[in-house]
N, C-alpha and C. Protein backbone atom coordinates (compact mmCIF):
# COMPACT_ATOMS: atom_id res chain seq x y z
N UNK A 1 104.68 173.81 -36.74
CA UNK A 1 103.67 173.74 -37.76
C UNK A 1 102.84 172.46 -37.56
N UNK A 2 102.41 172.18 -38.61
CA UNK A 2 101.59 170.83 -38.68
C UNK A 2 101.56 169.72 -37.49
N UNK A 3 101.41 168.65 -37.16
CA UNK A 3 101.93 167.95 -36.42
C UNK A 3 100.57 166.85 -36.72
N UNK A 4 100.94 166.02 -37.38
CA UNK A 4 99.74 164.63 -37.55
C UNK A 4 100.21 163.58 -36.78
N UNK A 5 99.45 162.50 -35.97
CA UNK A 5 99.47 161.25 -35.90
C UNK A 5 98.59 160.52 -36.29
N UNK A 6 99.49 159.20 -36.99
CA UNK A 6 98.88 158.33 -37.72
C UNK A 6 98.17 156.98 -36.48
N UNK A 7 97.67 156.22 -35.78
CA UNK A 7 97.89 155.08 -35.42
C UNK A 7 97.02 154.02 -36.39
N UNK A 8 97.77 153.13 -36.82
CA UNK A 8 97.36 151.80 -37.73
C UNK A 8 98.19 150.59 -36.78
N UNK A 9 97.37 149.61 -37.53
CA UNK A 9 98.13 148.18 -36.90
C UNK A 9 99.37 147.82 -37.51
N UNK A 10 100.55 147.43 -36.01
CA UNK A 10 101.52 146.69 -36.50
C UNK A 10 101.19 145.72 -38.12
N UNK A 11 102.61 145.85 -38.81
CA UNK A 11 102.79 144.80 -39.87
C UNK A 11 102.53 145.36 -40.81
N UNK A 12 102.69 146.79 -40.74
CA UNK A 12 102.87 147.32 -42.61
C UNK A 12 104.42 147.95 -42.62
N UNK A 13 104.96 147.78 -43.72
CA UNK A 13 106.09 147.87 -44.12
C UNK A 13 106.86 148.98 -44.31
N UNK A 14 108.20 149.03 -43.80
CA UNK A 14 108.71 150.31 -43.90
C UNK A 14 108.15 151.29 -45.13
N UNK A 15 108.26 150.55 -46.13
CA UNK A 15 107.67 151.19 -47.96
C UNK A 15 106.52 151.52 -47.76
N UNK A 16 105.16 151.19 -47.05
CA UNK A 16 104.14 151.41 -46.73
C UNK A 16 103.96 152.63 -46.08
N UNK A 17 104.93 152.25 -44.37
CA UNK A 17 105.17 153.87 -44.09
C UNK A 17 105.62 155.21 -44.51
N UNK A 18 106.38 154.90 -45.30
CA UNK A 18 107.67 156.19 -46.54
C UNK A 18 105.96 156.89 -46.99
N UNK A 19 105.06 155.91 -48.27
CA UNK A 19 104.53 156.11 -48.80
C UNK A 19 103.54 157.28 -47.92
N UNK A 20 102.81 156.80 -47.01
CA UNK A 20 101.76 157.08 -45.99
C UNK A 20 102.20 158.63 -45.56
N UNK A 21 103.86 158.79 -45.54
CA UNK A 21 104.22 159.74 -44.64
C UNK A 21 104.26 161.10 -45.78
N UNK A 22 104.47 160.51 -46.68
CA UNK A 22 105.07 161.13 -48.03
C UNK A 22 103.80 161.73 -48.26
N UNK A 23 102.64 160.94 -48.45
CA UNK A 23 101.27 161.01 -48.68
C UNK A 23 100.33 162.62 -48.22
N UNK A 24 100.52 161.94 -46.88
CA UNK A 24 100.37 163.02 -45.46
C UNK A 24 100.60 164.48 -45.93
N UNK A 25 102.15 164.24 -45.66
CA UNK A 25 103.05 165.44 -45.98
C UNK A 25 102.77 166.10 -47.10
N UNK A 26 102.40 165.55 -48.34
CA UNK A 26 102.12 166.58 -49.65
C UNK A 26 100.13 167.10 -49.17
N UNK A 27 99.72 166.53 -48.99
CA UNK A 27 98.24 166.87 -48.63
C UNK A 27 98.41 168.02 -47.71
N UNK A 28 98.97 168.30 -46.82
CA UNK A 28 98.90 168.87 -45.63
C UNK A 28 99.84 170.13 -46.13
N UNK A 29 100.75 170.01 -46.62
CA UNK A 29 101.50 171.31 -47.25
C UNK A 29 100.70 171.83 -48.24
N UNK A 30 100.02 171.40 -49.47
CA UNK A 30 99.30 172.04 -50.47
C UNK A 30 98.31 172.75 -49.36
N UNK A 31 97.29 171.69 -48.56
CA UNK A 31 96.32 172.14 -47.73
C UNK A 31 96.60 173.72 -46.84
N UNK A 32 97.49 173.80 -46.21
CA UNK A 32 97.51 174.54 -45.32
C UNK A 32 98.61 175.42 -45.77
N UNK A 33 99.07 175.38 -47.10
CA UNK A 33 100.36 176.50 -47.54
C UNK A 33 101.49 176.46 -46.73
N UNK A 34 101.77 175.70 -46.04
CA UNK A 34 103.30 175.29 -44.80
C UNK A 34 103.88 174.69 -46.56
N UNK A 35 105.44 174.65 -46.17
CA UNK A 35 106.35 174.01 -46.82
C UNK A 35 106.36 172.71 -45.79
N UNK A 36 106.71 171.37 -46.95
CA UNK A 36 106.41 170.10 -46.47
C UNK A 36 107.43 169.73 -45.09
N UNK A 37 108.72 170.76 -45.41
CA UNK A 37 109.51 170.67 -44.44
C UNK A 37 108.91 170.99 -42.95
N UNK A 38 107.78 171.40 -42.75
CA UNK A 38 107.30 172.23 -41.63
C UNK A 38 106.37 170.88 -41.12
N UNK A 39 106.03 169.90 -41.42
CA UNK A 39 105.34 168.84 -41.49
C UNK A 39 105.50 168.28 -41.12
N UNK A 40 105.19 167.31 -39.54
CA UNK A 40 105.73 165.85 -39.15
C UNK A 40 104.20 165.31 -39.05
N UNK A 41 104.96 163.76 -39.44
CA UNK A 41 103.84 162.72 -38.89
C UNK A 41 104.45 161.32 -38.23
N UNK A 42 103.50 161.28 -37.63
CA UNK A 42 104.15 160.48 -36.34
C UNK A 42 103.37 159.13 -36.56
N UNK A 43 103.74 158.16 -36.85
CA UNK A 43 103.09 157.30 -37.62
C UNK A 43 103.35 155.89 -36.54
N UNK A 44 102.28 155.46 -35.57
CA UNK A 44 102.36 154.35 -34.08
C UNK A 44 101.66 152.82 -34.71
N UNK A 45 102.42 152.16 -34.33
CA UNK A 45 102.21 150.50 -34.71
C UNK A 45 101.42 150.00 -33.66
N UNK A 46 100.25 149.69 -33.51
CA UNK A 46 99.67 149.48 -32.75
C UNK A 46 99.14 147.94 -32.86
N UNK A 47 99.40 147.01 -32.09
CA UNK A 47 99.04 145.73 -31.66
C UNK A 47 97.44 145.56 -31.68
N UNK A 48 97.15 144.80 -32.99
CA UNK A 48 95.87 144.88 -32.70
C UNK A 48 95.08 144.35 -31.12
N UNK A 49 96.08 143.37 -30.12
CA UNK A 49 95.11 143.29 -28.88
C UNK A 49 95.36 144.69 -28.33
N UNK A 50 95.90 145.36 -28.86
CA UNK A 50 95.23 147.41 -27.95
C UNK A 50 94.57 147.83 -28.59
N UNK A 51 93.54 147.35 -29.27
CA UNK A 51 92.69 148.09 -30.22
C UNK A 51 91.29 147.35 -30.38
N UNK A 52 90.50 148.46 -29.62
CA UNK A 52 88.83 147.98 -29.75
C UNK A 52 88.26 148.50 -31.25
N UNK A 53 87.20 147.70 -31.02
CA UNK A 53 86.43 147.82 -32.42
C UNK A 53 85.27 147.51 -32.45
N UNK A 54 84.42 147.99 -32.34
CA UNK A 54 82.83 147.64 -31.91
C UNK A 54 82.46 146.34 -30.50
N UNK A 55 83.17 146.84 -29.64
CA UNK A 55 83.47 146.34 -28.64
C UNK A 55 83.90 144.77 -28.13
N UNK A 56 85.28 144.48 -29.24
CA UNK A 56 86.11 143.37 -29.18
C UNK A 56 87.12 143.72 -29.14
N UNK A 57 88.40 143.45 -29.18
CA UNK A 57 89.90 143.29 -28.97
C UNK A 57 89.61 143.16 -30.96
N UNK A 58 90.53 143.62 -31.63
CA UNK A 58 90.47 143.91 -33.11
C UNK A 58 91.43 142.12 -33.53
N UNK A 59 92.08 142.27 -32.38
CA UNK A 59 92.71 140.08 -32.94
C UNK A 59 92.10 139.33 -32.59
N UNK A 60 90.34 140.24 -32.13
CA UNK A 60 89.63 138.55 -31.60
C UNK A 60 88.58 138.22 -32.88
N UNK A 61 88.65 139.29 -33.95
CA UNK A 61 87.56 139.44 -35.09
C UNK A 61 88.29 138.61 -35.95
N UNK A 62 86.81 138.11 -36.60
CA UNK A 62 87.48 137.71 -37.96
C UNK A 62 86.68 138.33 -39.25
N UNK A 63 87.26 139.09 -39.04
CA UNK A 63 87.05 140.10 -40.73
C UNK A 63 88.34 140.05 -41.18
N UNK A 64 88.53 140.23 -42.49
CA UNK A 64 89.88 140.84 -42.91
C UNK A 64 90.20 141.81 -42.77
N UNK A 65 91.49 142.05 -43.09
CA UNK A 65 92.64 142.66 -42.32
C UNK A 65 92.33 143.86 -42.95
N UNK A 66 91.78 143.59 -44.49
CA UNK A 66 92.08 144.68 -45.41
C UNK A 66 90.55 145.77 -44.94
N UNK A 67 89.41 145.19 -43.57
CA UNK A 67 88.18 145.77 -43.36
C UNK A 67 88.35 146.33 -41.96
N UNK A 68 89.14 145.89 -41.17
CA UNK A 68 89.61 146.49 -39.87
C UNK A 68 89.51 147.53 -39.43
């Protein structure tokens, strides 16, 4: 069934992830009529130096974290 991946930056919290996955999972079961059990999401911590962003490395910016 379903199959989502998430990628966000390292440093959010297991509770963050639960939430996110939990999140996912009820959207995507109402959405598509699957039972939530049928549902994975694959949720990757990604280092912001592997991650471009209007063509910088995302740890060479200084915006906040919360605009990334």
């Amino acid at each position: 069934m379903p199959v989502i991946t998430v990628n966000w930056w390292q440093g959010n919290d297991r509770a963050a992830r639960r939430e996110l996955v939990s999140g996912i999972t009820d959207v995507v079961s109402r959405v598509s009529g699957c039972p939530g059990e049928a549902v994975t999401v694959i949720v990757r911590d990604v280092d912001p130096g592997h991650w471009g962003k209007g063509g910088h490395l995302a740890d060479e910016t200084r915006l906040p974290r919360s605009r990334r």
